[in-house]
N, C-alpha and C. Protein backbone atom coordinates (compact mmCIF):
# COMPACT_ATOMS: atom_id res chain seq x y z
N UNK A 1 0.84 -1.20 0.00
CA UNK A 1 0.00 0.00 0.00
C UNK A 1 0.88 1.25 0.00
N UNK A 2 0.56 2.35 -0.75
CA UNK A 2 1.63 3.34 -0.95
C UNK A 2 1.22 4.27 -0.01
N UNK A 3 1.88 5.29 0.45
CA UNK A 3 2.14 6.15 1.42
C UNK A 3 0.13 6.93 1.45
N UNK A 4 0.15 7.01 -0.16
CA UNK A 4 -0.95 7.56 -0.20
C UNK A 4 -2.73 7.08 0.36
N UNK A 5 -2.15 6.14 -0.15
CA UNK A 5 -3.80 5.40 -0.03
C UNK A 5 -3.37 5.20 1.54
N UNK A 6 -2.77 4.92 2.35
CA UNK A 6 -2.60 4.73 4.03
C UNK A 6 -3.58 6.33 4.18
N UNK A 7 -2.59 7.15 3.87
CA UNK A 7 -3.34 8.72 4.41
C UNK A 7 -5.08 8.61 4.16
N UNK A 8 -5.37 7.91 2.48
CA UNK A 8 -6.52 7.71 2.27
C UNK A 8 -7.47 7.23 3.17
N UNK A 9 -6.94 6.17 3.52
CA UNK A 9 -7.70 5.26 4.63
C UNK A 9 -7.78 5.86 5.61
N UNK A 10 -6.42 6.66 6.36
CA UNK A 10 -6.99 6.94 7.79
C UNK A 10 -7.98 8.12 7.57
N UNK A 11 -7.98 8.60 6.96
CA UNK A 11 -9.28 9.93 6.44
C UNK A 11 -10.31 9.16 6.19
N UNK A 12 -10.39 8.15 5.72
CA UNK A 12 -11.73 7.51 5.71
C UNK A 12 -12.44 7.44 6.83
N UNK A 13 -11.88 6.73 7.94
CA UNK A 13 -11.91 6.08 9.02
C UNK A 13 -12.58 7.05 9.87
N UNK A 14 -12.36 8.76 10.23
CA UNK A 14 -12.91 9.28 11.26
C UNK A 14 -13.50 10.46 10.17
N UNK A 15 -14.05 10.85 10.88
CA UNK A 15 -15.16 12.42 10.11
C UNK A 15 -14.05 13.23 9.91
N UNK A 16 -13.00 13.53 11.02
CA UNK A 16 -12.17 14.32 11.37
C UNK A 16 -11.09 13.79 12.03
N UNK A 17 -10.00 13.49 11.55
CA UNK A 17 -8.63 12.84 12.27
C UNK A 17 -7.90 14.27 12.71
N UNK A 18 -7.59 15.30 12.43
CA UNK A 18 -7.28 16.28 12.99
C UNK A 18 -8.26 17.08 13.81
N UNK A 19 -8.00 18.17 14.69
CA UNK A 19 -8.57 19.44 15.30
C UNK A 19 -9.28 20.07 14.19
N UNK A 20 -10.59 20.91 14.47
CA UNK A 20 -11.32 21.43 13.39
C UNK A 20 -10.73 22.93 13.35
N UNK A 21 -9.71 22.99 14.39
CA UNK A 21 -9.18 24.62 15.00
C UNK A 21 -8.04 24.72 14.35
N UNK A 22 -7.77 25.93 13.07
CA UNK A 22 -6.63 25.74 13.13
C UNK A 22 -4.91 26.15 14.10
N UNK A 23 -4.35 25.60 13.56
CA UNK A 23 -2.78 25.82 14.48
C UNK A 23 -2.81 27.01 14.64
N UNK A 24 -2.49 27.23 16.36
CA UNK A 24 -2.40 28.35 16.82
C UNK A 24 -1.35 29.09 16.66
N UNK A 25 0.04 28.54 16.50
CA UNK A 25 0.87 29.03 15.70
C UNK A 25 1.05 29.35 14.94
N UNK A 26 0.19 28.86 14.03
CA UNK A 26 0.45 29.36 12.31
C UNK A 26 -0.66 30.64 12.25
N UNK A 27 -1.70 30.75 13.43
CA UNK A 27 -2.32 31.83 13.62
C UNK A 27 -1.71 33.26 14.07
N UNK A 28 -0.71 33.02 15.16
CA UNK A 28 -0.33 33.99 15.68
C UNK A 28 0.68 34.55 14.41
N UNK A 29 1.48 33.41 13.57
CA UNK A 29 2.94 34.10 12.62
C UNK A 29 1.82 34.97 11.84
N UNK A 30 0.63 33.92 11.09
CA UNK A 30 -0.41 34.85 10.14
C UNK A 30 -0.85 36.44 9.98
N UNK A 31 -1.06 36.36 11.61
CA UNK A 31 -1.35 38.09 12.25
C UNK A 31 -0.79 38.71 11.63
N UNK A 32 0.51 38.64 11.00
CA UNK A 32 1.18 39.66 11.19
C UNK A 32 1.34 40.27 9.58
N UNK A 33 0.46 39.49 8.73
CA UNK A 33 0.60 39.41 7.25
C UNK A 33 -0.71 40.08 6.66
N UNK A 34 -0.99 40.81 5.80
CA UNK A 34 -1.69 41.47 5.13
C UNK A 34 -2.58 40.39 4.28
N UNK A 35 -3.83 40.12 4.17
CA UNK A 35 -4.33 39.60 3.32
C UNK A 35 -4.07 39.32 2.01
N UNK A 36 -3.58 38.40 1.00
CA UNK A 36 -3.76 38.35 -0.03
C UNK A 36 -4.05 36.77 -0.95
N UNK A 37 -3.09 36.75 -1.57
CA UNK A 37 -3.42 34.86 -2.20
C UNK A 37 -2.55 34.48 -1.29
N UNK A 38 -2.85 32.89 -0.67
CA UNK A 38 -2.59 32.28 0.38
C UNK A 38 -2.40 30.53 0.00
N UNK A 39 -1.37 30.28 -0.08
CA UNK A 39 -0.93 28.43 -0.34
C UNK A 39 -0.96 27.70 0.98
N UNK A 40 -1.92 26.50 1.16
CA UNK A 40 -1.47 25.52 2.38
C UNK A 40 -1.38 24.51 1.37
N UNK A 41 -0.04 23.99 1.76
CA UNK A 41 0.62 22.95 1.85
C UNK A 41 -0.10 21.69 2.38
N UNK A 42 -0.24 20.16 1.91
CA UNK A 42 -0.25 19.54 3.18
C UNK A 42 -1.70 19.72 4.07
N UNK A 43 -2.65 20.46 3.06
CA UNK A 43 -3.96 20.96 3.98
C UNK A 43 -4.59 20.16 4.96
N UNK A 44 -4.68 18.66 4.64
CA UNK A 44 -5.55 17.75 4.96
C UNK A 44 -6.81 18.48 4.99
N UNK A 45 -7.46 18.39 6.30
CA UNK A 45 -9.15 18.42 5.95
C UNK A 45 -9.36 19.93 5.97
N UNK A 46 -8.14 20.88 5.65
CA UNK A 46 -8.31 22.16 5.56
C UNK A 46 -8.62 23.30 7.14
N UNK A 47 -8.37 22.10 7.74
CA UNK A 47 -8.31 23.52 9.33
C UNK A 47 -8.14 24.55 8.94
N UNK A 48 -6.08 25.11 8.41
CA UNK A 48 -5.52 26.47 8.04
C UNK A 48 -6.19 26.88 7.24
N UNK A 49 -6.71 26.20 6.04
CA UNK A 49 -6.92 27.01 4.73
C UNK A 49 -8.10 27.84 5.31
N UNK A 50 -9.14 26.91 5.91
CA UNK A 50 -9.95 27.36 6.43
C UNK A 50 -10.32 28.52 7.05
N UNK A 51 -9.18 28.83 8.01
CA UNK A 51 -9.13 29.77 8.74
C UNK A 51 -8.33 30.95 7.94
N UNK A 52 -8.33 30.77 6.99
CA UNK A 52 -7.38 32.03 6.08
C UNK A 52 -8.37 32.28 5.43
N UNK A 53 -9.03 31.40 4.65
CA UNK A 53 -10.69 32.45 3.97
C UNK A 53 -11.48 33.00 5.16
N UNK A 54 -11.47 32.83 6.02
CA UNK A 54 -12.20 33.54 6.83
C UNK A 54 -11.50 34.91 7.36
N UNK A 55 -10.26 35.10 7.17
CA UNK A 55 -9.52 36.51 7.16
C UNK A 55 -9.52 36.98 6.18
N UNK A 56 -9.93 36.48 4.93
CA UNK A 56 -9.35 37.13 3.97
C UNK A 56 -9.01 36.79 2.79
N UNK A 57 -8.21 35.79 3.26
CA UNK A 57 -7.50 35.68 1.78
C UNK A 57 -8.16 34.42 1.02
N UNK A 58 -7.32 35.28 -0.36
CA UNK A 58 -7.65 33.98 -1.69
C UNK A 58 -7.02 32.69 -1.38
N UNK A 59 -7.79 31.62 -1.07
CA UNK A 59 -6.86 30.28 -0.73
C UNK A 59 -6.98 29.23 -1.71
N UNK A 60 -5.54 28.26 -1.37
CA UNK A 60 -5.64 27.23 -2.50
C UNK A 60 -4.98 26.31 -1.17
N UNK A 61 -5.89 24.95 -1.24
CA UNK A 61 -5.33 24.09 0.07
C UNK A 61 -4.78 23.03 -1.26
N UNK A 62 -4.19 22.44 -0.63
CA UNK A 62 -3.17 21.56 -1.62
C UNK A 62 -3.20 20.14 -0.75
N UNK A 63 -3.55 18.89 -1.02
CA UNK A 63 -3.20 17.82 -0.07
C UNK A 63 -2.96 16.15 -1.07
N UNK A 64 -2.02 15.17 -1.15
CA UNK A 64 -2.07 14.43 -1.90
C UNK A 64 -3.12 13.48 -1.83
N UNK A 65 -4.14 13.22 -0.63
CA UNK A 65 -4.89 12.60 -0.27
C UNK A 65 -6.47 13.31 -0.85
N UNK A 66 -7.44 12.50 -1.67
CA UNK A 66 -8.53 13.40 -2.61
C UNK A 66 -9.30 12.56 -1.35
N UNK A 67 -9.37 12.02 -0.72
CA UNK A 67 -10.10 12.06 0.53
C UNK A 67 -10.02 13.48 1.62
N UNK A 68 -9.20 13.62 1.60
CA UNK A 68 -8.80 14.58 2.56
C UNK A 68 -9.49 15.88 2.32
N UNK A 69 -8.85 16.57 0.19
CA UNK A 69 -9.50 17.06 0.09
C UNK A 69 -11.07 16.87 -0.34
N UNK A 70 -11.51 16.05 -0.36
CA UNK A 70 -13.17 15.92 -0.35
C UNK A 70 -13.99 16.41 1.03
N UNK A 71 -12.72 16.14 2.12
CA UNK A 71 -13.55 16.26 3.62
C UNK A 71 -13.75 18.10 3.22
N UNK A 72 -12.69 18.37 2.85
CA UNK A 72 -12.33 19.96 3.04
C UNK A 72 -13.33 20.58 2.24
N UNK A 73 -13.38 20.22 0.94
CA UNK A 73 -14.45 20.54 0.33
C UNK A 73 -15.77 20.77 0.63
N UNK A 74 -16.47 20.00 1.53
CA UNK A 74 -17.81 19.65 2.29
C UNK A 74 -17.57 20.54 3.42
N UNK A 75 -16.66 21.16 4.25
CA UNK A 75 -16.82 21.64 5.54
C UNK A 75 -16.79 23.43 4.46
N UNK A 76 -16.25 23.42 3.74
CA UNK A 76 -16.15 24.70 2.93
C UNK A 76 -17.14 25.04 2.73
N UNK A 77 -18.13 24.03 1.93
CA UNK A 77 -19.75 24.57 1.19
C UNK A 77 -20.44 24.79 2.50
N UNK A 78 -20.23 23.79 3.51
CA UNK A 78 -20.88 24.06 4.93
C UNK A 78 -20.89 25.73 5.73
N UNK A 79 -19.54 25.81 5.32
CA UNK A 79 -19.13 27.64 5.84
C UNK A 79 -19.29 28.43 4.77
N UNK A 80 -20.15 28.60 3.52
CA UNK A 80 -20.12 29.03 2.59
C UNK A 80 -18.81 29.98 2.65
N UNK A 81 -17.37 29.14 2.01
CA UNK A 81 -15.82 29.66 2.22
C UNK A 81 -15.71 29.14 0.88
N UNK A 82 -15.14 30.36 -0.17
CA UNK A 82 -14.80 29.88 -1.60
C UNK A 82 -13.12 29.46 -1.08
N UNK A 83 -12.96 28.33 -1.73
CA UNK A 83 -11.16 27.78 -1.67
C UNK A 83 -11.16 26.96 -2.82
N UNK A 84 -9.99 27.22 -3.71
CA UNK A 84 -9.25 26.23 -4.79
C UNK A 84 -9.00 24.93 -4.00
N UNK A 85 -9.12 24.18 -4.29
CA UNK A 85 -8.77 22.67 -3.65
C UNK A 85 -8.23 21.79 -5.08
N UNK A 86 -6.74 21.58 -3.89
CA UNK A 86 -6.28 21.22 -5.35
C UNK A 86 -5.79 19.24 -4.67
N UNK A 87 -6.45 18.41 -5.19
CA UNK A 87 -5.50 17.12 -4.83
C UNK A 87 -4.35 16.49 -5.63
N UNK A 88 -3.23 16.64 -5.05
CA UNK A 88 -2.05 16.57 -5.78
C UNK A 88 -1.02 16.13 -4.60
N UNK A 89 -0.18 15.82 -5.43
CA UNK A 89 1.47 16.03 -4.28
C UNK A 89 2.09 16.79 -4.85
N UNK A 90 2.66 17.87 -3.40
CA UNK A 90 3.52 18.91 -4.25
C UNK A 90 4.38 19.02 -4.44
N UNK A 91 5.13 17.68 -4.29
CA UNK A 91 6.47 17.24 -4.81
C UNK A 91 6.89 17.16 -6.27
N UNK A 92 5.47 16.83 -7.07
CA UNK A 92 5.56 16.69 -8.59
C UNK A 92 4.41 17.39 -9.40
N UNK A 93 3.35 18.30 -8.58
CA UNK A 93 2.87 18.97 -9.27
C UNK A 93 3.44 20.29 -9.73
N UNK A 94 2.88 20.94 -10.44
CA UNK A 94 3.86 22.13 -10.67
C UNK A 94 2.96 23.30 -10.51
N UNK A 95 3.18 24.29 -9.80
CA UNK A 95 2.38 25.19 -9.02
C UNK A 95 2.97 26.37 -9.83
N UNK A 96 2.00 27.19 -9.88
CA UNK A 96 2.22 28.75 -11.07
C UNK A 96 3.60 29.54 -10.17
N UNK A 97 4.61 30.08 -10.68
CA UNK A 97 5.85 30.83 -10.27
C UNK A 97 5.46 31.99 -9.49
N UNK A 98 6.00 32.66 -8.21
CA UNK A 98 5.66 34.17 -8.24
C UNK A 98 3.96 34.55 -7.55
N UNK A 99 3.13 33.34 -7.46
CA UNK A 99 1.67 33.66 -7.24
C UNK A 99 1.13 33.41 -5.79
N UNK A 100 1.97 33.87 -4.77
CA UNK A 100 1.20 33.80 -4.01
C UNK A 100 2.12 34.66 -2.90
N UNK A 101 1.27 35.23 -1.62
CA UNK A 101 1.62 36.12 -0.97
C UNK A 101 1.93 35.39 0.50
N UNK A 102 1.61 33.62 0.45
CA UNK A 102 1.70 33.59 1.22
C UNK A 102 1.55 31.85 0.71
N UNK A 103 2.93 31.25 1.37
CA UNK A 103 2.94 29.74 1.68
C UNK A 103 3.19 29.14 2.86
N UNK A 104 2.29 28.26 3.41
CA UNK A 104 2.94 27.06 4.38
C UNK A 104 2.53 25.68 4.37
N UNK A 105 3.63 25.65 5.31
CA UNK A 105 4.10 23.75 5.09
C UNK A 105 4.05 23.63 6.32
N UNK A 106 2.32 23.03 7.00
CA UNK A 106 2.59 22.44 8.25
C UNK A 106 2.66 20.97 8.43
N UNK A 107 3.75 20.26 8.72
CA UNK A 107 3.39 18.84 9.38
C UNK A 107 4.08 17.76 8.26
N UNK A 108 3.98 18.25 7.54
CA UNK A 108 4.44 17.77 6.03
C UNK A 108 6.09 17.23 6.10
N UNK A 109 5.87 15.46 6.48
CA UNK A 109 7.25 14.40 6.59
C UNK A 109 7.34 13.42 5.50
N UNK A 110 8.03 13.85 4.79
CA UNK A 110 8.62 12.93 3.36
C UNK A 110 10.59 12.81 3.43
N UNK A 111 10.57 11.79 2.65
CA UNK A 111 11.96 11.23 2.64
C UNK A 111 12.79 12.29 2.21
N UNK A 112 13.88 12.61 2.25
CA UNK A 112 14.85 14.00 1.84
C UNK A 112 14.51 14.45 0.23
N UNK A 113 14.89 13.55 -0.46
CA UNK A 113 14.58 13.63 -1.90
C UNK A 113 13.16 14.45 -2.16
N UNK A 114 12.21 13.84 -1.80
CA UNK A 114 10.54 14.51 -1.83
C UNK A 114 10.96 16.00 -0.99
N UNK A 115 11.44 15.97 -0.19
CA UNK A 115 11.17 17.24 0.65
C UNK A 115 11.96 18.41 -0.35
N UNK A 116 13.29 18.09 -0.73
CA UNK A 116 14.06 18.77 -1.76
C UNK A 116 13.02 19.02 -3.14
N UNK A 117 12.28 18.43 -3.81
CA UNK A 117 11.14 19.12 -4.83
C UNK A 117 10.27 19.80 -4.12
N UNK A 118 9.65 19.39 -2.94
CA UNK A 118 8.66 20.23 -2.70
C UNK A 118 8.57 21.29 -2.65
N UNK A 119 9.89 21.64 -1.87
CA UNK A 119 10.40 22.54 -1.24
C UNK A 119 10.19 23.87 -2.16
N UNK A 120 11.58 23.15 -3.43
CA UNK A 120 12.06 24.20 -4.38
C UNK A 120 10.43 24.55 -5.14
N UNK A 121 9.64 23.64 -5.32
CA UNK A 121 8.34 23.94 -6.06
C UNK A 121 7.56 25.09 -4.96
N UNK A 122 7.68 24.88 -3.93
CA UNK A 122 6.51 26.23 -3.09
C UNK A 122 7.21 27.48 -3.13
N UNK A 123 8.69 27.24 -2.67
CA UNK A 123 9.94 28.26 -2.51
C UNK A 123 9.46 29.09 -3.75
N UNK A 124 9.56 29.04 -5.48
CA UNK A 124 9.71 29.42 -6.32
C UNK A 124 7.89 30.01 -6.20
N UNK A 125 6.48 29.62 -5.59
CA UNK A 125 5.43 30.09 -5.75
C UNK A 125 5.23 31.28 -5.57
N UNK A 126 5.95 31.90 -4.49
CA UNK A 126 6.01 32.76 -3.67
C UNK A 126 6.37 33.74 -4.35
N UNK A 127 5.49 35.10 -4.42
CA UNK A 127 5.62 36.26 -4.79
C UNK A 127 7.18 36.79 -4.07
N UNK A 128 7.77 38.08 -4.98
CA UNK A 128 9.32 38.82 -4.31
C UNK A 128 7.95 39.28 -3.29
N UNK A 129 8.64 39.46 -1.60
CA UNK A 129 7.34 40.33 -0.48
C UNK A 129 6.83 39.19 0.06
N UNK A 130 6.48 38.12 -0.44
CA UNK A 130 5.77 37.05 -0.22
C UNK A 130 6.85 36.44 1.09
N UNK A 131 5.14 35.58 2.15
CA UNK A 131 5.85 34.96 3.41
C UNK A 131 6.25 33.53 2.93
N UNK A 132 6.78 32.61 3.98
CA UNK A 132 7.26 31.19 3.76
C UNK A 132 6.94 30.86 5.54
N UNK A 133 5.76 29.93 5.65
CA UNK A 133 5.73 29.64 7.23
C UNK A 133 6.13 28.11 7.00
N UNK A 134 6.77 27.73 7.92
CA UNK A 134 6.94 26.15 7.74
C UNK A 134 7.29 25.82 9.38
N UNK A 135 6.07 24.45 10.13
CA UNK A 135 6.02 24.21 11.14
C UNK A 135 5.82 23.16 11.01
N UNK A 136 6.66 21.92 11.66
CA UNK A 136 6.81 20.78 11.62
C UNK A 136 7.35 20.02 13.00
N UNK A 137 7.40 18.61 12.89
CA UNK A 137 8.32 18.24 14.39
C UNK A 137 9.93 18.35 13.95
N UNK A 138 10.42 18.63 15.40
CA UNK A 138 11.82 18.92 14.65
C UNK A 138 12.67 17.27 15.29
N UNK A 139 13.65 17.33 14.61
CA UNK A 139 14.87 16.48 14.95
C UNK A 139 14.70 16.05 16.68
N UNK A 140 14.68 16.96 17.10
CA UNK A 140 14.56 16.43 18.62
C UNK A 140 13.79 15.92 19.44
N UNK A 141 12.22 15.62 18.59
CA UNK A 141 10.97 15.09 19.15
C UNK A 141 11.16 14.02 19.41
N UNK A 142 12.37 12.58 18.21
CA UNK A 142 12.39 11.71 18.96
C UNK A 142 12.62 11.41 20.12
N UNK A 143 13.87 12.16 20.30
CA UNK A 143 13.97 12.13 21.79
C UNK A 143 13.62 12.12 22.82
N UNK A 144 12.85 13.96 22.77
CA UNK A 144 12.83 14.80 23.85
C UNK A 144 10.81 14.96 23.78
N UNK A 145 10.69 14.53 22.48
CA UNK A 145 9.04 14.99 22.28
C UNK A 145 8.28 14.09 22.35
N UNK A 146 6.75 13.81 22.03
CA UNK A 146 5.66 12.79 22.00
C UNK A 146 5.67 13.15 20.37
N UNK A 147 4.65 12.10 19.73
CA UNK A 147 4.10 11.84 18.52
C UNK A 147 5.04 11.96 17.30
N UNK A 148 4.56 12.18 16.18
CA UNK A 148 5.41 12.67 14.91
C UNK A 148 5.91 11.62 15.01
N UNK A 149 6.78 11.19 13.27
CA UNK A 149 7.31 10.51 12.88
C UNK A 149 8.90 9.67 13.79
N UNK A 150 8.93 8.81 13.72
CA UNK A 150 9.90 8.09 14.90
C UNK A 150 11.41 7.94 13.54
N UNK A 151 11.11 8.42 12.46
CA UNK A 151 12.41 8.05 11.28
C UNK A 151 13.01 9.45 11.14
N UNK A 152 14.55 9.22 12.10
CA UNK A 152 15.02 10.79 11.81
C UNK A 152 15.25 11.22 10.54
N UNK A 153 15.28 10.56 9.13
CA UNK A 153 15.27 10.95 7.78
C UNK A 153 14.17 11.90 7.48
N UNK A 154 12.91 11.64 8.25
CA UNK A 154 11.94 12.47 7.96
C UNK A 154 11.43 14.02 8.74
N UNK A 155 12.58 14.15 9.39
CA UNK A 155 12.40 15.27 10.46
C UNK A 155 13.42 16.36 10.15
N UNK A 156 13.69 17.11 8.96
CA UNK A 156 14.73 18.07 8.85
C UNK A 156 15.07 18.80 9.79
N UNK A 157 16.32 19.21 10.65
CA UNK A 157 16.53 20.28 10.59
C UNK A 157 16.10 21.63 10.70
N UNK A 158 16.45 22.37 12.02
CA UNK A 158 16.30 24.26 11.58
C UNK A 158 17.21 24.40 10.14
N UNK A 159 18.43 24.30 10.39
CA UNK A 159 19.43 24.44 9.45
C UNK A 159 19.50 23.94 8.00
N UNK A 160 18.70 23.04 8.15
CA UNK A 160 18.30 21.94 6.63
C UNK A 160 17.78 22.99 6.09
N UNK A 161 16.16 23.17 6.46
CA UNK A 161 14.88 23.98 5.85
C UNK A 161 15.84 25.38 5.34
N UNK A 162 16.48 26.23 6.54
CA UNK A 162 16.51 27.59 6.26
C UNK A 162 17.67 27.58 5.04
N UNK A 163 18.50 26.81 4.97
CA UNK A 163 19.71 26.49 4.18
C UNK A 163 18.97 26.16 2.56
N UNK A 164 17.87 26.34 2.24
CA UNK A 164 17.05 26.52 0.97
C UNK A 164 16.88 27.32 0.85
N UNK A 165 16.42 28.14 2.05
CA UNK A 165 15.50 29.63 1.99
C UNK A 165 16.51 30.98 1.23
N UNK A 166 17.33 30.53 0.27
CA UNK A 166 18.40 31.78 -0.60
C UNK A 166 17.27 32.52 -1.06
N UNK A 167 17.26 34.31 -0.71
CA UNK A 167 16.92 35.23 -1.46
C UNK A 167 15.89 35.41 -0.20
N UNK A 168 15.86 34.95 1.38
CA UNK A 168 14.82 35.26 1.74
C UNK A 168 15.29 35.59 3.22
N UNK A 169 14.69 36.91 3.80
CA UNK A 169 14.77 37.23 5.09
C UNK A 169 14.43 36.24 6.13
N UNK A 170 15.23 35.35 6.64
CA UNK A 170 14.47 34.61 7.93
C UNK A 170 14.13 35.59 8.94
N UNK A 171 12.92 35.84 9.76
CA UNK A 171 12.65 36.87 10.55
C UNK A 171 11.76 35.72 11.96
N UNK A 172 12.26 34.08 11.78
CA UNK A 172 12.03 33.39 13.04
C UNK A 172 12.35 31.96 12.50
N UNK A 173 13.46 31.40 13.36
CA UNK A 173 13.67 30.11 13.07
C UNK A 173 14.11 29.61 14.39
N UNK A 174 13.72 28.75 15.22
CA UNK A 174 13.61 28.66 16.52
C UNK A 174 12.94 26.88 16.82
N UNK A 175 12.80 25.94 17.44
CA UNK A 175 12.57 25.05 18.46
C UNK A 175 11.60 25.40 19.32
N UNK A 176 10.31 25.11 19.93
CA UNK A 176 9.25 25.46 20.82
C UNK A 176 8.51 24.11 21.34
N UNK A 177 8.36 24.47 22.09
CA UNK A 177 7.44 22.96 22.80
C UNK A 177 6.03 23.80 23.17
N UNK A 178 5.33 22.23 22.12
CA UNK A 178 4.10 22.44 21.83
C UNK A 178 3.74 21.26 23.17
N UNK A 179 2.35 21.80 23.75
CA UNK A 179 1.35 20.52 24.78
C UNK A 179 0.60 19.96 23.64
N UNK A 180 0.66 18.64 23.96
CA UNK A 180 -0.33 17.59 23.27
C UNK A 180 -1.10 17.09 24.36
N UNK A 181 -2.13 17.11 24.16
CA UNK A 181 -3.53 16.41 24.74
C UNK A 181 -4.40 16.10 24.20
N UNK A 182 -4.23 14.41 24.27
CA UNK A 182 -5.39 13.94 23.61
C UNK A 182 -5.28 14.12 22.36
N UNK A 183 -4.35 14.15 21.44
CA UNK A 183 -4.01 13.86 19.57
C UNK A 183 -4.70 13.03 18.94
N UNK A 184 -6.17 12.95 18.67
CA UNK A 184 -6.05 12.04 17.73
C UNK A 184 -5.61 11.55 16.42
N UNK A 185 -4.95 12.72 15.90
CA UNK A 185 -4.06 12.45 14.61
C UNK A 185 -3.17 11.91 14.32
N UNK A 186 -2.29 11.49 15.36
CA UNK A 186 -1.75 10.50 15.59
C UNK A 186 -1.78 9.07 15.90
N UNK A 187 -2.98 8.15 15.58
CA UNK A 187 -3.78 7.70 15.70
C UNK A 187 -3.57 6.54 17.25
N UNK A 188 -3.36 7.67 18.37
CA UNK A 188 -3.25 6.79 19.22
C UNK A 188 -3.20 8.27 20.38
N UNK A 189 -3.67 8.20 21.72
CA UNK A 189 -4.32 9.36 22.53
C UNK A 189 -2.98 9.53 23.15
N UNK A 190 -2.17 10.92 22.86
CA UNK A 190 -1.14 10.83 22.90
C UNK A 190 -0.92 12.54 24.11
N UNK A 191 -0.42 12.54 25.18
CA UNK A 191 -0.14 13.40 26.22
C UNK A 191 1.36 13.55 26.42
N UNK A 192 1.79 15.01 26.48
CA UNK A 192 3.23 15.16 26.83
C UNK A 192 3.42 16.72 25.96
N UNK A 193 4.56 16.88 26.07
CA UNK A 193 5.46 18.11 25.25
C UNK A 193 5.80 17.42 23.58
N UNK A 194 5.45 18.14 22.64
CA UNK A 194 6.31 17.84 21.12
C UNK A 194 7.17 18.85 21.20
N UNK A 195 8.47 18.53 20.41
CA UNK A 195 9.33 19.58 20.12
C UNK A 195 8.93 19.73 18.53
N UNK A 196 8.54 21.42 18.35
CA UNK A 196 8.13 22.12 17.11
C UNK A 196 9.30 22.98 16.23
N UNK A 197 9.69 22.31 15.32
CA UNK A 197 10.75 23.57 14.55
C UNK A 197 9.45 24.93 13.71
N UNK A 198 9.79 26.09 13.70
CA UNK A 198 9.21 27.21 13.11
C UNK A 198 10.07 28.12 12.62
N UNK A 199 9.55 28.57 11.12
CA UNK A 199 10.49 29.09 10.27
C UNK A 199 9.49 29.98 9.81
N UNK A 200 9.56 31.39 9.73
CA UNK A 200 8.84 32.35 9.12
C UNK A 200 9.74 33.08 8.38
N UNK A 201 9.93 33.39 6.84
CA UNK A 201 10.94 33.68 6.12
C UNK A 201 10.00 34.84 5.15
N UNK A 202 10.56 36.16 5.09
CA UNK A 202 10.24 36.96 3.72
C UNK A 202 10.72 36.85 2.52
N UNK A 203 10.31 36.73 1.49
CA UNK A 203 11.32 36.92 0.26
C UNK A 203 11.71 38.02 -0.04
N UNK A 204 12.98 38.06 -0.79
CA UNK A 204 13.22 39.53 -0.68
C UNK A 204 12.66 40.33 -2.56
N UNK A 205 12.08 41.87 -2.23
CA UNK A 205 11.59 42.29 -4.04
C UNK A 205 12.18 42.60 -4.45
C-alpha cells in the first residue's frame, strides 16, 4: 500500500482525524501578514486554509490525499468559504511561479529527496514580499518529544529547511514545545510536550 492510499484510509476512518481549529501558531505568525493569495501545503481536511478564507485571503489548500480534500471541500460549502482545492502532491505537481503572498508547510514528513522538490516547487510560488511559514516536528521530538514521525530521515533540521531559503529574510527560526492532549491524529491518545521547529521567512523584491 503506498504512502498515499494509508493517508486515504486513515481519512476515511474518522469524520475528522485532525482538530477542526486551526494551528495556533500558524495563527499567531499569520497576524502579522496582510491579506492576499494564500498556499497551504499539506492541507488535509483544511483547518488552516480554512481559517485564512475567513480573514481574507484567496486560498488554494493543496493535499495528496482526494479524501482529505473531499472532507475539506464539504466543511467549505458548509461555511459558505470559496477555496481552490487542489488534490495533488507537491512534490511533482507544478504550481504557477511568483503567485502567491503567502505559503505554508505544516506537518508535512517525506523522505529528503521529496522534501528537496517540494520545497524548491513552493519556494519558487512565492511572490518577491511574499511569506514562507513552515512548522513541523523537529529532529529532537524523537527524543525529547511525544508523537510525529519516529524516522530521523523524515524530520529536517532548523538548518536543513533555512539552508534553501536563498533570497529570503528569515525573521524566526527557533525550536518550541508544543502541549499535546489527547491527539487524535496520531492515531493513538497521545499526552506530553512535542518539540516544534518554526520558520517564518520573507522573500526579498
Amino acid at each position: 500500500m503506498s504512502r498515499q492510499q494509508k493517508w486515504n484510509e486513515r481519512y476515511t476512518k474518522k469524520d475528522l482525524i485532525w482538530s477542526a481549529a486551526p494551528n495556533h501558531v500558524f495563527v499567531r505568525e499569520v497576524g502579522t501578514i496582510k491579506p492576499g493569495k494564500g498556499l497551504d501545503v499539506a492541507c488535509g481536511e483544511g483547518r488552516n486554509a480554512l481559517w485564512l478564507a475567513e480573514q481574507g485571503w484567496d486560498v488554494t489548500g493543496m493535499d495528496f490525499s482526494d479524501v482529505a480534500i473531499g472532507k475539506a471541500k464539504q466543511i467549505a460549502a458548509k461555511r459558505s468559504l470559496s477555496i481552490n482545492w487542489i488534490a495533488a502532491d507537491a512534490s511533482s505537481f507544478e504550481l504557477p511561479q511568483h503567485e502567491f503572498d503567502l505559503a505554508a508547510i505544516l506537518y508535512l514528513h517525506t523522505p529528503p529527496e521529496e522534501r528537496e522538490r517540494w520545497m524548491a516547487n513552493v519556494i519558487n510560488s512565492i511572490k518577491p514580499g511574499g511569506s514562507f511559514i513552515y512548522i513541523a516536528h523537529d529532529t529532537s521530538n524523537i527524543e525529547h518529544g511525544v508523537g510525529g514521525p519516529q524516522d530521523l530521515s523524515l524530520l529536517p533540521s532548523l538548518e536543513e529547511i533555512t539552508s534553501t531559503l536563498t533570497g529570503f529574510e528569515i525573521q524566526k527560526a527557533e525550536v518550541v514545545d508544543r502541549p499535546v492532549e489527547n491527539d487524535p491524529g496520531h492515531g493513538q491518545d497521545l499526552e506530553g510536550v512535542a518539540k516544534d521547529s518554526i520558520i517564518h521567512a520573507v522573500k526579498a523584491e
